[in-house]
Every structure is written in structure tokens, then in C-alpha cells.
Protein backbone atom coordinates (compact mmCIF):
# COMPACT_ATOMS: atom_id res chain seq x y z
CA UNK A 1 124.16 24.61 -82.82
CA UNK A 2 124.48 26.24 -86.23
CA UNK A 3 125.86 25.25 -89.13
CA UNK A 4 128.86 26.79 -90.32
CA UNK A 5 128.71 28.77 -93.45
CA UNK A 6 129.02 27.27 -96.91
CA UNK A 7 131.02 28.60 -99.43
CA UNK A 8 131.44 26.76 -102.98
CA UNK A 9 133.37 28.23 -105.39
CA UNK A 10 133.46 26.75 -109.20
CA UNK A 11 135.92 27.46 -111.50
CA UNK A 12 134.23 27.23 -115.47
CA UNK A 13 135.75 23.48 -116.78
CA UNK A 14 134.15 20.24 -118.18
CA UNK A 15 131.36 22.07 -120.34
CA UNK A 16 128.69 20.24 -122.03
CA UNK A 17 128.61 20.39 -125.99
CA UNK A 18 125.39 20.42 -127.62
CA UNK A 19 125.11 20.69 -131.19
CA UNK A 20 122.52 20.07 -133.92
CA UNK A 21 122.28 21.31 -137.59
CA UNK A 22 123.06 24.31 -139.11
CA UNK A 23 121.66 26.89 -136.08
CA UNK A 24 122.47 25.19 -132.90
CA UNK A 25 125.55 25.02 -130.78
CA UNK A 26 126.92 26.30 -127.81
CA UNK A 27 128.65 25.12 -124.46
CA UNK A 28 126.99 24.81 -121.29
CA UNK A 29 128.51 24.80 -117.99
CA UNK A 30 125.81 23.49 -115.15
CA UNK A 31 127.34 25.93 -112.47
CA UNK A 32 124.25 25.08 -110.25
CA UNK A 33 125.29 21.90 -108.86
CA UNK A 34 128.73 22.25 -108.96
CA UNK A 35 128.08 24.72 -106.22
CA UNK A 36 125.68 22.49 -104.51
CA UNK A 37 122.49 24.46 -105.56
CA UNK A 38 119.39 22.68 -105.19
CA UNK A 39 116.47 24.98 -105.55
CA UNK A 40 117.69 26.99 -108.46
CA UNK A 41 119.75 26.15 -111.96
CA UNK A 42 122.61 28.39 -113.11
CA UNK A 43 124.47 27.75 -116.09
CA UNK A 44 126.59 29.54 -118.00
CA UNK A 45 126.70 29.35 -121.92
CA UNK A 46 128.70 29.97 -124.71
CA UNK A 47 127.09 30.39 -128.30
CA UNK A 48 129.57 30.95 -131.19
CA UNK A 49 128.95 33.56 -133.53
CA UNK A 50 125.22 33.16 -135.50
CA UNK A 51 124.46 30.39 -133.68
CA UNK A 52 122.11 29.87 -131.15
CA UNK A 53 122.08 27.24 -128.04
CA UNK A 54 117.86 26.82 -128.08
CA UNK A 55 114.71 26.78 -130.03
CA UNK A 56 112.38 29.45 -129.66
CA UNK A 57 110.72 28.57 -126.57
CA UNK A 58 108.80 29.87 -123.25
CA UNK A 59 107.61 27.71 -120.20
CA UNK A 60 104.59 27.25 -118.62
CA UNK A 61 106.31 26.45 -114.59
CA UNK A 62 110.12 27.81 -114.33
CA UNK A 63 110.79 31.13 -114.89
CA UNK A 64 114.06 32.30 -116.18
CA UNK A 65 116.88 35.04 -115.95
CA UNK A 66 119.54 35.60 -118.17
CA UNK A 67 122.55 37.85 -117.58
CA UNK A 68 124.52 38.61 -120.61
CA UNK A 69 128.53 38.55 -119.36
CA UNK A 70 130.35 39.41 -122.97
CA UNK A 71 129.86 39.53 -126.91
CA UNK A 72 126.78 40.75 -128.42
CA UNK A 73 123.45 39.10 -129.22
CA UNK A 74 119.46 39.40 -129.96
CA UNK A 75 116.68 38.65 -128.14
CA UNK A 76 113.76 37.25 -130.05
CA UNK A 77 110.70 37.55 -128.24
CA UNK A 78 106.88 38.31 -128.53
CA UNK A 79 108.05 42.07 -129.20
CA UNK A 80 110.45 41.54 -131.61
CA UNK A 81 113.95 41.35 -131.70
CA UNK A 82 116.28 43.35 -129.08
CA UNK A 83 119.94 43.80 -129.68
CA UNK A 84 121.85 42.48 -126.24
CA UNK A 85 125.01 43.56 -124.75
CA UNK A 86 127.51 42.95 -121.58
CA UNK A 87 125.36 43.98 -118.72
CA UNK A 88 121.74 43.42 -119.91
CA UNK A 89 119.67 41.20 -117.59
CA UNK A 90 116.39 39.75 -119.29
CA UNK A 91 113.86 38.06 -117.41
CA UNK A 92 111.41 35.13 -118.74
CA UNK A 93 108.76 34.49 -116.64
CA UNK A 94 106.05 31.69 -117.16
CA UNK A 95 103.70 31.94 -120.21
CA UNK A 96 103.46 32.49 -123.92
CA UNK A 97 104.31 36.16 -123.46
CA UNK A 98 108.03 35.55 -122.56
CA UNK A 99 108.71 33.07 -125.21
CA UNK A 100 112.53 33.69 -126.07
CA UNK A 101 115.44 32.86 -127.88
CA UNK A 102 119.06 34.21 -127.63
CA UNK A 103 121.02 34.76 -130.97
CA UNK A 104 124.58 35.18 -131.73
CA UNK A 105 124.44 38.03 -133.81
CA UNK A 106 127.96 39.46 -133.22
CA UNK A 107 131.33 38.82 -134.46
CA UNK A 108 132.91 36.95 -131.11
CA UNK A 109 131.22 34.34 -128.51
CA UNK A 110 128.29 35.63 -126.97
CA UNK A 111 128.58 34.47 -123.29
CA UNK A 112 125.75 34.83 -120.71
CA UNK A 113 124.62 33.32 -117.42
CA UNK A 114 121.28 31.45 -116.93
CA UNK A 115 119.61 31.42 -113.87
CA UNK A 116 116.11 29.44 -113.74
CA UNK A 117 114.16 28.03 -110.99
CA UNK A 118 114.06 24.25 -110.76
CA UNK A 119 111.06 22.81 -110.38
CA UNK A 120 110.58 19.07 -110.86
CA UNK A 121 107.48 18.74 -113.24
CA UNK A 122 107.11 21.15 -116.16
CA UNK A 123 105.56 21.80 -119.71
CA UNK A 124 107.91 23.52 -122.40
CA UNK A 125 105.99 25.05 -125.69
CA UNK A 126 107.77 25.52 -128.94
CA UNK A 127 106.19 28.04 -131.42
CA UNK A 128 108.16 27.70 -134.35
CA UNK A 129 107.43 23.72 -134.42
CA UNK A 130 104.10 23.77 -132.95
CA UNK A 131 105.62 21.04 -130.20
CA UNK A 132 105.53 20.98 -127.04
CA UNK A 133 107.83 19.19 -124.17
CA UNK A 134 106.93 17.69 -120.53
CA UNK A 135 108.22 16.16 -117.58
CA UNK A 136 107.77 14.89 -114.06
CA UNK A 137 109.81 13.30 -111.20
CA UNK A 138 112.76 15.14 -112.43
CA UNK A 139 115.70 15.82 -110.17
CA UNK A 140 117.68 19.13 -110.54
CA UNK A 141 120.50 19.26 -112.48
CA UNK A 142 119.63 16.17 -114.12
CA UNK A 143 118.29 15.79 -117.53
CA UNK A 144 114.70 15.46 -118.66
CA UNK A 145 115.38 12.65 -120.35
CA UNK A 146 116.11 11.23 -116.37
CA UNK A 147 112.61 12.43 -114.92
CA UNK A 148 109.94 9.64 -114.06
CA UNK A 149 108.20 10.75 -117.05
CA UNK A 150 109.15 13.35 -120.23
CA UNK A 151 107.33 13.46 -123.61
CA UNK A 152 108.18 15.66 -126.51
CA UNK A 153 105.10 15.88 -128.98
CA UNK A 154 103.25 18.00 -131.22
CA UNK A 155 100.54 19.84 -130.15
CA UNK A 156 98.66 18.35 -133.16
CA UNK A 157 98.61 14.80 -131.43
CA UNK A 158 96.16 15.87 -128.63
CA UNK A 159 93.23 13.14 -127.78
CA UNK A 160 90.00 13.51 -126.52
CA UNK A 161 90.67 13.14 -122.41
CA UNK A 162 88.37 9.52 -123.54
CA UNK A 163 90.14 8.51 -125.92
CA UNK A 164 90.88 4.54 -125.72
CA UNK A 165 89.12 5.02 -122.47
CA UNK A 166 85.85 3.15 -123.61
């Protein structure tokens, strides 16, 4: 016997504030499991105008796809900046060549949806800061701070792999 069809629908409320200093803020609503997703993360954000909801950034598991749905923005990447409008899709796959950040440049909210896979163990690098984030065990939707294990460092604290082994 099959199952019958699912159909979720998920009307934007409750988002998520995150804020920090003079560059950061924006609202995030985790569409994704709302929905009942479970193998892929969808979000969609809201970044006032100059602001910007991330640190420059690219990851080294998950790959990424954003959708821009209204105001205007930039893309910093690798190649520069590129101005973004309603309509443009960008995709971030793994590695240091699709390192990216989304500005705020325009004048209203800059609104886009996320879509990213969701794999439970990954490793985050952050140019700018020379830092790098990781994380295993964790469950989708959840926070990293959640996983089994998650570590935010930088890069500059690396050991020998025998260090304090002997």
C-alpha cells in the first residue's frame, strides 16, 4: 500500500533574529522543517539595508543555493563583487572557490531564499578572520551549537597530529 501524498504548506511567521555589531542582522525563517524537510535546509532571510546576515564564508561539505526573491544586493565572492537582483539564483558549492557573502546594498530589505544540503558533520572556513568552524552528530534544523561536537577556532591554533600524545 502506498502512502498518500504529503503536502506541507508554511506560511513565513516566528522568524529568528540574529544580530551582532555594526554589519550583521537579518531574520531567518527555517522553512525546512516547518515543512517536514529532512535531507535539505531552506530558509528564507531578510537583511535590512547595508547589512549583511553572515561572515564571508565557504564550506568544505554542504553546498548551497540562494534565490534572491526582492530588493537588491552584492555578492562578494572569489571574483569580486556582483550586483544581485529579484530572480538571480547563485550557487555555492563546496570549497574555497565559492566562498560568499550576501550584502544589502540597496535602499529596501533584500529578501532571498536559502536552500543548502544538510549534512550532519561539516567544516566552515572564514577568510576574513582566518577561523574556521566544525561539527559532528548534528541533527537538521538544529543548531551547531546542538551537534555531538562543534568547535570554532583559528586556523592559527593547529597542533602537530602528536601533540600531548607522548
Amino acid at each position: 500500500m502506498s502512502q498518500p501524498p504529503i503536502l506541507n504548506i508554511y506560511r513565513l511567521s516566528d522568524p529568528q533574529l540574529r544580530e551582532r555589531g555594526e554589519k550583521y542582522h537579518s531574520l531567518h525563517f527555517d522553512v525546512a522543517r516547518k515543512l517536514g524537510a529532512v535531507k535539505l535546509g531552506y530558509h528564507v532571510t531578510v537583511v535590512p539595508p547595508g547589512k549583511r546576515a553572515f561572515p564571508y564564508h565557504f564550506h568544505y561539505v554542504n553546498e548551497e543555493l540562494f534565490l534572491v526573491l526582492s530588493g537588491t544586493g552584492s555578492l562578494r565572492w572569489p571574483g569580486g563583487n556582483t550586483p544581485l537582483e529579484p530572480g538571480d539564483l547563485i550557487a555555492c558549492p563546496p570549497g574555497p572557490g565559492s566562498a560568499h557573502q550576501i550584502v544589502n546594498t540597496g535602499t529596501e530589505d533584500l529578501r532571498y531564499l536559502s536552500l543548502s544540503t544538510a549534512e550532519p558533520n561539516e567544516i566552515v572556513e572564514y577568510p576574513d578572520s582566518g577561523k574556521f568552524g566544525a561539527y559532528a552528530g548534528r541533527e537538521p534544523g538544529k543548531p551547531f551549537t546542538d551537534a555531538a561536537f562543534h568547535i570554532f577556532a583559528p586556523r592559527s591554533a593547529a597542533v602537530d597530529y602528536w601533540d600531548g600524545e607522548e
